[in-house]
C-alpha atoms as a PDB file:
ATOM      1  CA  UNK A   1     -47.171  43.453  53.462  1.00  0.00           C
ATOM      2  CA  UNK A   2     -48.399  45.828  56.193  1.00  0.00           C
ATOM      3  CA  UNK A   3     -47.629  49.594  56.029  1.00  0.00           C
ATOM      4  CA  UNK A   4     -46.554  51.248  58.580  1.00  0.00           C
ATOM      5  CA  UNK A   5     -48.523  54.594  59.876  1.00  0.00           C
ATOM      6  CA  UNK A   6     -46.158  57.463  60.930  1.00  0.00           C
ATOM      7  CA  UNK A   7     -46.279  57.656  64.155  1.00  0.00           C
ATOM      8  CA  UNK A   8     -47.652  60.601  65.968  1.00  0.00           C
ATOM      9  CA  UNK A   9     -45.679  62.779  68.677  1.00  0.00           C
ATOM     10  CA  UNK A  10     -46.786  62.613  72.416  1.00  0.00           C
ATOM     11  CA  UNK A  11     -47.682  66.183  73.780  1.00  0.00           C
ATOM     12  CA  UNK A  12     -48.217  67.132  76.863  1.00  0.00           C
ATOM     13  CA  UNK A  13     -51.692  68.292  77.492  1.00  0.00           C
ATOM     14  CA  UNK A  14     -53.065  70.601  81.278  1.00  0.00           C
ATOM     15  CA  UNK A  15     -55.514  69.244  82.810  1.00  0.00           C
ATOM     16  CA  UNK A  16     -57.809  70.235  85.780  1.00  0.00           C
ATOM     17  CA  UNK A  17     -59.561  66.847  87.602  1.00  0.00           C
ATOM     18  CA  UNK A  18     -62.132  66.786  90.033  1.00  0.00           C
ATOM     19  CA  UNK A  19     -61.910  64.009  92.400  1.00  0.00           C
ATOM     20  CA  UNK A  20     -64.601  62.412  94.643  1.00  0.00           C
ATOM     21  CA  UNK A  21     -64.240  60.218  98.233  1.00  0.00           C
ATOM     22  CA  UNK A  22     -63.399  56.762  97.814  1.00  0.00           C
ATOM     23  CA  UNK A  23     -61.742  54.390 100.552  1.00  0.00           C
ATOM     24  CA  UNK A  24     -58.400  54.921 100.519  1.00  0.00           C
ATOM     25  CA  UNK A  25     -58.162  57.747  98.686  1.00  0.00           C
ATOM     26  CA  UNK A  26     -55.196  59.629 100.926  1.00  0.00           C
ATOM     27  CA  UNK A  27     -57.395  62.965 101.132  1.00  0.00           C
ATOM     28  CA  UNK A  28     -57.511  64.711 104.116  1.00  0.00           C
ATOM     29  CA  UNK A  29     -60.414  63.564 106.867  1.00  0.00           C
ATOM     30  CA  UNK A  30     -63.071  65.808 106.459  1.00  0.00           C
ATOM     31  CA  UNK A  31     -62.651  66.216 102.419  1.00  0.00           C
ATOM     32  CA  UNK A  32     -65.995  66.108 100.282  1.00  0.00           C
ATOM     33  CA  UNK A  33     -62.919  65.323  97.380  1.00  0.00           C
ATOM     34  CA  UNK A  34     -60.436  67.672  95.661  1.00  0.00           C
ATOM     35  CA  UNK A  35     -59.213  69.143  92.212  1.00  0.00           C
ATOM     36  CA  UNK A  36     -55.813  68.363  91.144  1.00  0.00           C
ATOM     37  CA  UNK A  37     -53.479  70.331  88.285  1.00  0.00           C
ATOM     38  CA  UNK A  38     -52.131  67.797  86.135  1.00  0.00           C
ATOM     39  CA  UNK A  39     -49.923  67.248  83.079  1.00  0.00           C
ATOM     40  CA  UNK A  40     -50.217  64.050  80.866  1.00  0.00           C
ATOM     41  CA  UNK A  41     -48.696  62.723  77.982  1.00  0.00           C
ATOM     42  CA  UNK A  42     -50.488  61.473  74.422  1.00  0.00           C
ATOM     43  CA  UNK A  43     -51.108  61.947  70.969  1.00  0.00           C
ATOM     44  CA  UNK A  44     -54.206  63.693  71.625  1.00  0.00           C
ATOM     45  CA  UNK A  45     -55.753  65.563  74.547  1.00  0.00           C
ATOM     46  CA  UNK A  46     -58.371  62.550  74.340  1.00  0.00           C
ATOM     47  CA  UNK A  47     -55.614  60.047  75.245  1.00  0.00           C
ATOM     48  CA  UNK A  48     -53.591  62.376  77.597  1.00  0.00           C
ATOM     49  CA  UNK A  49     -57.206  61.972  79.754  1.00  0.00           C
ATOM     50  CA  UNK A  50     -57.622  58.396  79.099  1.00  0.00           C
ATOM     51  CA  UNK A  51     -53.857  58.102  80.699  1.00  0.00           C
ATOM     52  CA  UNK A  52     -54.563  60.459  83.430  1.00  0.00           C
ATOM     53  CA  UNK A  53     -58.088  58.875  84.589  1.00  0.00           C
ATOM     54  CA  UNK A  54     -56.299  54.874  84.390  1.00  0.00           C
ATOM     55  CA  UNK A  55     -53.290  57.072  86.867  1.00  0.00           C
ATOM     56  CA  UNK A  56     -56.071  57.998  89.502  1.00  0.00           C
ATOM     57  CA  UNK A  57     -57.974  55.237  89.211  1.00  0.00           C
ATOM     58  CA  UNK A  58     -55.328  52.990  89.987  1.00  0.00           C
ATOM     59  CA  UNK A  59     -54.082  55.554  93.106  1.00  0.00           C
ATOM     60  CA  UNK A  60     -57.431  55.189  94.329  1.00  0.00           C
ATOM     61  CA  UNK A  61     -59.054  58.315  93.541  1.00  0.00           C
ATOM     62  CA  UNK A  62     -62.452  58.422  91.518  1.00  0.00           C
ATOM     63  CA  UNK A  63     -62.141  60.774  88.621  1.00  0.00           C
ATOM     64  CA  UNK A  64     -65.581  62.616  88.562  1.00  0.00           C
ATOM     65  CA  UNK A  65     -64.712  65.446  85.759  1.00  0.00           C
ATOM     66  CA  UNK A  66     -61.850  66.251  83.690  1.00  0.00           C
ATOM     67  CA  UNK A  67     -61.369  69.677  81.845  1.00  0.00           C
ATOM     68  CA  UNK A  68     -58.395  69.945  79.134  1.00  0.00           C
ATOM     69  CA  UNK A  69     -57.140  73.025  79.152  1.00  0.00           C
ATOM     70  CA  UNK A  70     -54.730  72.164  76.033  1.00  0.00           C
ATOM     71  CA  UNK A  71     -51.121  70.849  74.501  1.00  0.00           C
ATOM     72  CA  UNK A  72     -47.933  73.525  75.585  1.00  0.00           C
ATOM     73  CA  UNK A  73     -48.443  74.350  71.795  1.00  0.00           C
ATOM     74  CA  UNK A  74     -52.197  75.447  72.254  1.00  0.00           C
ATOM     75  CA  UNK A  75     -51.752  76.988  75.004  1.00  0.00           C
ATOM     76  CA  UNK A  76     -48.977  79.390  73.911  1.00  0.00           C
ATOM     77  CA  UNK A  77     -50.696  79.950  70.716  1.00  0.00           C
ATOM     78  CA  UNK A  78     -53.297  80.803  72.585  1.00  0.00           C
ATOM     79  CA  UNK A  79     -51.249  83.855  74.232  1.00  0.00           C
ATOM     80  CA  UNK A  80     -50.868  82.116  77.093  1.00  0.00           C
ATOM     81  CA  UNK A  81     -47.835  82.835  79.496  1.00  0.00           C
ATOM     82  CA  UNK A  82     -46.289  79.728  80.812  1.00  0.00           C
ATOM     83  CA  UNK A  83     -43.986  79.836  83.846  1.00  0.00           C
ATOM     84  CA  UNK A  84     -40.331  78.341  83.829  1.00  0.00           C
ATOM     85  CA  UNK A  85     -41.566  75.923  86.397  1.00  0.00           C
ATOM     86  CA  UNK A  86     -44.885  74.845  84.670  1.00  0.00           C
ATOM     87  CA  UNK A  87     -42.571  74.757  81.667  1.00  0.00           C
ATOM     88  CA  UNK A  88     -40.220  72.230  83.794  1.00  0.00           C
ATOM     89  CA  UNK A  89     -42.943  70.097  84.623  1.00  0.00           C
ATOM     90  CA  UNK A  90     -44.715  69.689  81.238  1.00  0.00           C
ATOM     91  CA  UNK A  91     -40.869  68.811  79.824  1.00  0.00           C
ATOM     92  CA  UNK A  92     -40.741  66.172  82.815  1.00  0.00           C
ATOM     93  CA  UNK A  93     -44.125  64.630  82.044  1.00  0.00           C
ATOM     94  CA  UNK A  94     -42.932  64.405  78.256  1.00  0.00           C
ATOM     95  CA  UNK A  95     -39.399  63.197  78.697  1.00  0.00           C
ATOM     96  CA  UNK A  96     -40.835  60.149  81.382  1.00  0.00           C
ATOM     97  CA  UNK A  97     -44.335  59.816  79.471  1.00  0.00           C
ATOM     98  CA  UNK A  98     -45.899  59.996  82.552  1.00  0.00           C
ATOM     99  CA  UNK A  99     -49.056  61.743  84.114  1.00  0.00           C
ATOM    100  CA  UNK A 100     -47.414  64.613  86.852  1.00  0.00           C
ATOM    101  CA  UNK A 101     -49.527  65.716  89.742  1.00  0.00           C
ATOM    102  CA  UNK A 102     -48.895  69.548  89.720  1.00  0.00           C
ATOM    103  CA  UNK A 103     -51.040  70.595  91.680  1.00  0.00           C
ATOM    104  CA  UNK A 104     -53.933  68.887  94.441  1.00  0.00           C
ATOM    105  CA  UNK A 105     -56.345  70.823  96.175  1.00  0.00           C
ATOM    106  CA  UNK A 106     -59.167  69.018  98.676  1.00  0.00           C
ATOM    107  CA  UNK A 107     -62.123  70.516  98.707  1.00  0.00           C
ATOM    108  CA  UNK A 108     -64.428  71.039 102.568  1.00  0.00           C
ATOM    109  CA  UNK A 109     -68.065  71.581 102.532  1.00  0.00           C
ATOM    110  CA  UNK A 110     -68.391  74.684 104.382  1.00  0.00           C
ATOM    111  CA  UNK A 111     -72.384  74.182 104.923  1.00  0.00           C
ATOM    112  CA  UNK A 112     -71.335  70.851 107.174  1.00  0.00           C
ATOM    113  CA  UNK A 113     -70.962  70.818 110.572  1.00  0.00           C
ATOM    114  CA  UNK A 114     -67.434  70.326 111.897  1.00  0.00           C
ATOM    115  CA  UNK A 115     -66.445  66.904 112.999  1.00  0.00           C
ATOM    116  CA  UNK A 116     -63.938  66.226 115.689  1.00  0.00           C
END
């Protein structure tokens, strides 16, 4: 007889990425990479990145650095003030279990010489 484990609730957990070149990557020409605002699903913040690192991967970005900024709950408890919209998105990510792109943001070097 096996026993079964409650299961655990998915949260939804913030998360900033950074994001270097890689063929194919849909980032502007020019682009050294970029850092994208992001809200995934999981039973943990580890799994929420382990979800949102397979998402890039597989839209052909390379994940260099991911910073979890914390589950709605945290966050609030924290003191935090979360916007109706932010608060629209995170519900989104949870209701679809899904990884949501909230925010991307390429990043120039400003040292390089422009190309035409």
């Amino acid at each position: 007889m096996t026993e079964s484990r409650p299961r655990r609730a998915q949260q939804v957990y913030t998360l900033a990425v950074e994001v270097g070149r890689k063929a194919g990557d849909g980032l502007p020409k020019g682009a050294t990479g970029a850092g994208l605002l992001l809200y995934a699903t999981g039973v943990d913040e580890a799994e929420a990145v382990r979800e949102a690192v397979a998402v890039l991967k597989a839209a052909d970005l390379a994940p260099l650095d991911v910073t979890g900024y914390g589950s709605l709950t945290e966050r609030e408890a924290a003191g935090e003030e979360i916007d109706p919209d932010e608060r629209a998105l995170m519900a989104r990510a949870l209701a679809e279990n899904a990884v949501i792109v909230a925010q991307m943001e390429p990043f120039f070097d400003r040292d390089a010489p422009a190309k035409a």
